[in-house]
Structures are given as C-alpha cells and as structure tokens.
C-alpha atoms as a PDB file:
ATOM      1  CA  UNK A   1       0.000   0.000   0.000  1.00  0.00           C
ATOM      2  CA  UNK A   2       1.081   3.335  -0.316  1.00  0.00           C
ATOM      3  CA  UNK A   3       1.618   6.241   1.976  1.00  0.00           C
ATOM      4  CA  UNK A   4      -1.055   8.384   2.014  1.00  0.00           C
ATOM      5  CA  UNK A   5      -0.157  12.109   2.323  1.00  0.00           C
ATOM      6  CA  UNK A   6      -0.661  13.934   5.018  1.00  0.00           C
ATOM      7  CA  UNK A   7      -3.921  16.557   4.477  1.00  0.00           C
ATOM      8  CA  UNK A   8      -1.749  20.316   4.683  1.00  0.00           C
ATOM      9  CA  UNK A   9      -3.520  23.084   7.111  1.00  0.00           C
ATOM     10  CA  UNK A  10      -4.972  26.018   5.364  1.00  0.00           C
ATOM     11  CA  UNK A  11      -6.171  27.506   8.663  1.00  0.00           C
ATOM     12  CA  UNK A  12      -4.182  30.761   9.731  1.00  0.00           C
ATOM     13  CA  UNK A  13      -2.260  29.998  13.137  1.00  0.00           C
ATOM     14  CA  UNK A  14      -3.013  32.744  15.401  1.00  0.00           C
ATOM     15  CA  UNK A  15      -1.338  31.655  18.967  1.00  0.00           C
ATOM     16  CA  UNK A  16       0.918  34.082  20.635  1.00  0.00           C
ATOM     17  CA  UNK A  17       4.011  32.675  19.020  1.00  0.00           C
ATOM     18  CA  UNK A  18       1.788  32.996  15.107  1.00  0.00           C
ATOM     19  CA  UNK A  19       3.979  35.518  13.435  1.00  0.00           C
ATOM     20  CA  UNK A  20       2.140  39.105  13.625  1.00  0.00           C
ATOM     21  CA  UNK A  21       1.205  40.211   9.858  1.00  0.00           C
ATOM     22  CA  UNK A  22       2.202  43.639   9.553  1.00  0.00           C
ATOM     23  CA  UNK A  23      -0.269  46.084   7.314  1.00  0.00           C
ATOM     24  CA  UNK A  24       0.841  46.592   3.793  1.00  0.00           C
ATOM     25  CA  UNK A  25       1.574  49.811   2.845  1.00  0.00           C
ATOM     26  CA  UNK A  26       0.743  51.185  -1.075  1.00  0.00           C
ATOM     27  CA  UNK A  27       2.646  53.885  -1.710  1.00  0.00           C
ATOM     28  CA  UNK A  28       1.113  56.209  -4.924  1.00  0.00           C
ATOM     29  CA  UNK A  29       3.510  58.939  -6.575  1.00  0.00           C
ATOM     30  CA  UNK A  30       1.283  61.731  -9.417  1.00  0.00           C
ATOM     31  CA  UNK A  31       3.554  63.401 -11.976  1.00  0.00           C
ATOM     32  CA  UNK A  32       2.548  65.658 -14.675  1.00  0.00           C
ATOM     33  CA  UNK A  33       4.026  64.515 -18.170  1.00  0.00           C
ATOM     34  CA  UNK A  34       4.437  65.590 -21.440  1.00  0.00           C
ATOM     35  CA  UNK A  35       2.444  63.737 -23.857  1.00  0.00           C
ATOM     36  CA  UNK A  36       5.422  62.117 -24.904  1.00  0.00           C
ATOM     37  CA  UNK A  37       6.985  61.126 -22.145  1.00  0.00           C
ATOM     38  CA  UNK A  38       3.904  59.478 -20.880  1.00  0.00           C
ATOM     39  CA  UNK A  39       3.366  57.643 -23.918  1.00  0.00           C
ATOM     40  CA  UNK A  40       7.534  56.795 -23.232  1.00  0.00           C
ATOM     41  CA  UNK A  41       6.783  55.775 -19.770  1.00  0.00           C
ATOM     42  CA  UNK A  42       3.776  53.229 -20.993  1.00  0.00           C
ATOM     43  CA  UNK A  43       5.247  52.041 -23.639  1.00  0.00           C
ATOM     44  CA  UNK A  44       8.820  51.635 -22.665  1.00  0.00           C
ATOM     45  CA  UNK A  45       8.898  47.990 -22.379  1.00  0.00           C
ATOM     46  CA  UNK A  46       8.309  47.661 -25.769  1.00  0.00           C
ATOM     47  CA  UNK A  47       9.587  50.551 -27.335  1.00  0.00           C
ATOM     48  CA  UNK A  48      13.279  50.165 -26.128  1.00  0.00           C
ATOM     49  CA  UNK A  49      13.890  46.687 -27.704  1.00  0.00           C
ATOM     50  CA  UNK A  50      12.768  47.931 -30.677  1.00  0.00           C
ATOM     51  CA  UNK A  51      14.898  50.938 -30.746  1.00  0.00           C
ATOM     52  CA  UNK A  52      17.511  49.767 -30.039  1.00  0.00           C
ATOM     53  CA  UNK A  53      16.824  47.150 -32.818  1.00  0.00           C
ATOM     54  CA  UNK A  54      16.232  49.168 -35.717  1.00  0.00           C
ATOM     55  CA  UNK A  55      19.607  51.394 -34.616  1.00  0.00           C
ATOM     56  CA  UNK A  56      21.561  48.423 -34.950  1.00  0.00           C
ATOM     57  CA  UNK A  57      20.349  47.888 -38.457  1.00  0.00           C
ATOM     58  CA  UNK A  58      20.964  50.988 -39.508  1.00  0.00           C
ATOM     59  CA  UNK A  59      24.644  50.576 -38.155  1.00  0.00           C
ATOM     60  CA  UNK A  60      24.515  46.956 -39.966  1.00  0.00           C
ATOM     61  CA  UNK A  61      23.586  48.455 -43.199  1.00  0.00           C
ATOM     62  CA  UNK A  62      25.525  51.598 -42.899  1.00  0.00           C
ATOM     63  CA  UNK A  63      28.614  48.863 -42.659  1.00  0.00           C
ATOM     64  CA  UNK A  64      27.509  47.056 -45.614  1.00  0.00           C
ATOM     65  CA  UNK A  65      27.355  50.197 -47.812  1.00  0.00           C
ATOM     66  CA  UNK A  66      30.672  51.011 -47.481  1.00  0.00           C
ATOM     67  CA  UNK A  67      32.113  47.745 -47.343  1.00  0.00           C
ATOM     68  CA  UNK A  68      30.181  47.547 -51.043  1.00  0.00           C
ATOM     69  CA  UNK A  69      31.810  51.240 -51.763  1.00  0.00           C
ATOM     70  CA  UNK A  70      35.143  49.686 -50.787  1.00  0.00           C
ATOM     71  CA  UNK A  71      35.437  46.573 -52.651  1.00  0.00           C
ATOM     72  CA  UNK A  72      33.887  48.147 -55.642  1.00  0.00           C
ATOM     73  CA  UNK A  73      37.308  50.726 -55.645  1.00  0.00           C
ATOM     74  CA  UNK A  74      34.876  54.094 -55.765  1.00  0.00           C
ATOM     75  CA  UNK A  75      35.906  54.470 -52.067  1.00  0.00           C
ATOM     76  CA  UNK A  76      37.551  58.317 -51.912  1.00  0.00           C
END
C-alpha cells in the first residue's frame, strides 16, 4: 500500500508565538508629463527593444554600404 499524504492546514495559526502580519503599505507617486513622455513611460517595455533594434540595423547596413563602396574601388 502506499503512503497516504498527510492533508496540509490552510487555517491561519493565530497563537501568541503565530507571526504578527504587519499592514501593507501602497505607496502612490502623481507626476505631470508631457504627452510624450507618458506615452515613453507606458510604452517603454516595448519601445526600447525595438529601438535599439532598428539602430543596430541601420549601423549593420551603414557597414555594408561602405564595405560595397570599398570593394567596388569608388571608395575616396
């Protein structure tokens, strides 16, 4: 036979040595924005990677250019 498990407690210990739950504080910070920086601040997570993305394709094909300008001997 097998060993039957144990059933867990779900009931919240509250003896004198239960650890005392402390009140959780929510802390909530206004600030005035630009229209684009709050547009910045919402999309941020998404807008970064692709910034940062399309600047190294440009650098990428920037590099290929003039590698191309190089080999073909027009280079100045």
């Amino acid at each position: 036979m097998a060993k039957q498990q144990k059933k867990k407690r779900n009931k919240a210990y509250t003896g004198k040595d239960a650890s005392v739950s402390r009140p959780v504080v929510t802390r909530i910070s206004a600030e005035n924005r630009s229209k684009s920086r709050q547009w910045w601040y919402e999309n941020k997570r998404i807008a970064k990677p692709v910034s940062i993305a399309v600047v190294v394709a440009v650098v990428v094909l920037w590099l290929l250019i003039e590698l191309i300008r190089i080999a073909s001997g027009s280079g100045a």
